[in-house]
Protein backbone atom coordinates (compact mmCIF):
# COMPACT_ATOMS: atom_id res chain seq x y z
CA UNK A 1 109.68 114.21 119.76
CA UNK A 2 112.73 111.89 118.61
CA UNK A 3 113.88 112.80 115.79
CA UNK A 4 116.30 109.91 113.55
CA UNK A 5 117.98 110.04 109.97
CA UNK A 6 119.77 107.82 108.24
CA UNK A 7 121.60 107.72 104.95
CA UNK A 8 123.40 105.61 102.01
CA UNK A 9 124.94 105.91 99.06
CA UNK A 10 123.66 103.59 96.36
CA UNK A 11 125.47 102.76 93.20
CA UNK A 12 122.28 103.13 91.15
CA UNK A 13 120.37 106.22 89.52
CA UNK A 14 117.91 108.32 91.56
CA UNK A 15 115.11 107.35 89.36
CA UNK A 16 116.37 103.25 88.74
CA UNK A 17 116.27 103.83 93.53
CA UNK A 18 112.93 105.48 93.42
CA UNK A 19 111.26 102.81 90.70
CA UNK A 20 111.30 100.78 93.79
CA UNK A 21 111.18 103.16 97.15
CA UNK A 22 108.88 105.29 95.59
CA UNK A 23 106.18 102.57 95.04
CA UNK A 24 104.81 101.99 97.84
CA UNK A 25 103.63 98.04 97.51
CA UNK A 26 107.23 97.27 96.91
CA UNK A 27 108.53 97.54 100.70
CA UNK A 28 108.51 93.84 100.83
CA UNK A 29 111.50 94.07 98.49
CA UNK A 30 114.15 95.68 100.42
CA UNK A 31 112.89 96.22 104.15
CA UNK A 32 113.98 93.22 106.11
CA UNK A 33 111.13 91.83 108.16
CA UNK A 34 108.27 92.57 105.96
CA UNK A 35 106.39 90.19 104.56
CA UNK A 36 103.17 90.85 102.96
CA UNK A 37 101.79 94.47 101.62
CA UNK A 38 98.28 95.87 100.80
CA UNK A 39 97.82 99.28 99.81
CA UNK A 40 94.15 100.74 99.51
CA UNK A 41 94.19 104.68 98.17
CA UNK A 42 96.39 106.29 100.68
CA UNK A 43 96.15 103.47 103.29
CA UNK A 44 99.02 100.84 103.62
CA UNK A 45 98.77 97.61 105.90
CA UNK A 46 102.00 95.48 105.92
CA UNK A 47 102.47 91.95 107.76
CA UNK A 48 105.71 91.56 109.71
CA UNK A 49 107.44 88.43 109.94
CA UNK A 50 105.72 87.57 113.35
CA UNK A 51 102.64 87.92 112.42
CA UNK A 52 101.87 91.70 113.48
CA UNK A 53 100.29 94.23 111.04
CA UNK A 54 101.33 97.96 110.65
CA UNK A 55 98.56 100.31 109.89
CA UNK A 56 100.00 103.44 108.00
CA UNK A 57 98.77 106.72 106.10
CA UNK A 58 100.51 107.49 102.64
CA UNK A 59 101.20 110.92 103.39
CA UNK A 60 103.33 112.40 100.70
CA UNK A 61 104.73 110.76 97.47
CA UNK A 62 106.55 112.86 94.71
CA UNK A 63 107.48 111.69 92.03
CA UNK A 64 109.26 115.36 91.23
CA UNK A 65 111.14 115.23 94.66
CA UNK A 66 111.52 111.27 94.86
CA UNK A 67 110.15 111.76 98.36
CA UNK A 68 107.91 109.16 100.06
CA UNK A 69 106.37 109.95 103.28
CA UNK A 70 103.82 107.93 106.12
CA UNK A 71 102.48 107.77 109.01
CA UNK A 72 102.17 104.85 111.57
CA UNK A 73 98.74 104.46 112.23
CA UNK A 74 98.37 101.18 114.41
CA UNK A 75 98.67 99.46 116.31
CA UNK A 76 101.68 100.12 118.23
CA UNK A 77 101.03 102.91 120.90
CA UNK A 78 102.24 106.07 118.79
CA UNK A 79 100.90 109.35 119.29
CA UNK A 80 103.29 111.27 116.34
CA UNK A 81 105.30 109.30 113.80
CA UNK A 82 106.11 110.29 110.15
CA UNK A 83 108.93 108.59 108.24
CA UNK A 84 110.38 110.53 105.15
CA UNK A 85 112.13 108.77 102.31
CA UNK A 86 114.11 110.99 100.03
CA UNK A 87 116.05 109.55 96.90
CA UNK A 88 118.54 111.80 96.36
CA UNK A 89 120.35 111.91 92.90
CA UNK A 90 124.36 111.93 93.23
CA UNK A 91 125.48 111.85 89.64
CA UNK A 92 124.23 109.89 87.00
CA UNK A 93 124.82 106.49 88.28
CA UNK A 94 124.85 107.26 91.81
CA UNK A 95 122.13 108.25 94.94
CA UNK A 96 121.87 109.11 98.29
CA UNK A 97 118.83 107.48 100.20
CA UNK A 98 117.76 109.64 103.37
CA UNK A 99 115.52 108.05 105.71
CA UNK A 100 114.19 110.61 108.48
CA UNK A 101 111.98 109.68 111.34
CA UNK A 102 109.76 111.80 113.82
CA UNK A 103 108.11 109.63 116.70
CA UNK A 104 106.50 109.95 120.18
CA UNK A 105 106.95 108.11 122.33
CA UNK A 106 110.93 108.45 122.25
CA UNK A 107 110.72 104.71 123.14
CA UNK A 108 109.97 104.02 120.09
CA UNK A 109 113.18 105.79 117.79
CA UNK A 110 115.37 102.70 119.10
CA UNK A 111 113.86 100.37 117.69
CA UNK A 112 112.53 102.46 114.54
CA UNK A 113 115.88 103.59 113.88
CA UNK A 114 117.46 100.09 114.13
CA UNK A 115 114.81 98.58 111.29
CA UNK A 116 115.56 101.58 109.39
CA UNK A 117 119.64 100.93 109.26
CA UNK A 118 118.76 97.15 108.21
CA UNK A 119 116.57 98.43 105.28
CA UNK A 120 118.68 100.62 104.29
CA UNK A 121 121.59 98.27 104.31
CA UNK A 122 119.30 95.75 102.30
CA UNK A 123 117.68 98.04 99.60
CA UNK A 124 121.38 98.97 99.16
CA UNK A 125 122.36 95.44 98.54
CA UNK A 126 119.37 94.75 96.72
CA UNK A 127 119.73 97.35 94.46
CA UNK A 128 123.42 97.21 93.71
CA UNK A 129 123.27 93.09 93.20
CA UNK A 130 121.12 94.31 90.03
């Protein structure tokens, strides 16, 4: 299994960060490339830029922790994935996002882990612009 994480500081509060990570409809909003979001109980669909749709499972998501976590379900050709979000409160003004990914086929982790810099770069941005 490849196993990724990413981080970044954001100068916002944990809980202003997790308003928006934490819901899960909102990944249109700072991940680059996604375009279109349904969410159905614990099932997630989202429409990519090209047309593709991801099929996940909402696996985890604490409001307590600030922790988000899914599974790619479809229809790329994975046979493990989860992706962890963690909001992670660095003062009062100030977080730590932590993005952790577990996939097979290692194939995949390149280009997992490269979307995963750009959103974090981007909800970064996002957030900080106001």
């Amino acid at each position: 299994m490849a196993t990724m994480r990413q981080s970044v500081f954001v100068e916002r509060s944990a809980d202003a960060v997790w308003a928006l990570v934490g819901d899960p409809a909102s990944v249109t909003a700072w991940f680059p490339q996604m375009v279109a979001v349904q969410v159905e109980g614990n099932q997630r669909s989202i429409t990519l830029a090209s047309g593709m749709t991801l099929l996940e499972e909402i696996v985890t998501r604490r409001d307590d922790l600030r922790r988000f976590q899914y599974r790619l379900t479809g229809p790329l050709p994975v046979e493990s994935h989860l992706g962890t979000i963690d909001v992670i409160p660095d003062g009062q003004a100030r977080c730590v996002v932590v993005y952790s990914t577990d996939v097979i086929p290692h194939a995949l982790a390149y280009v997992l882990d490269g979307a995963v810099g750009d959103a974090l770069a981007n909800l970064k941005a996002f957030m900080e612009a106001g």
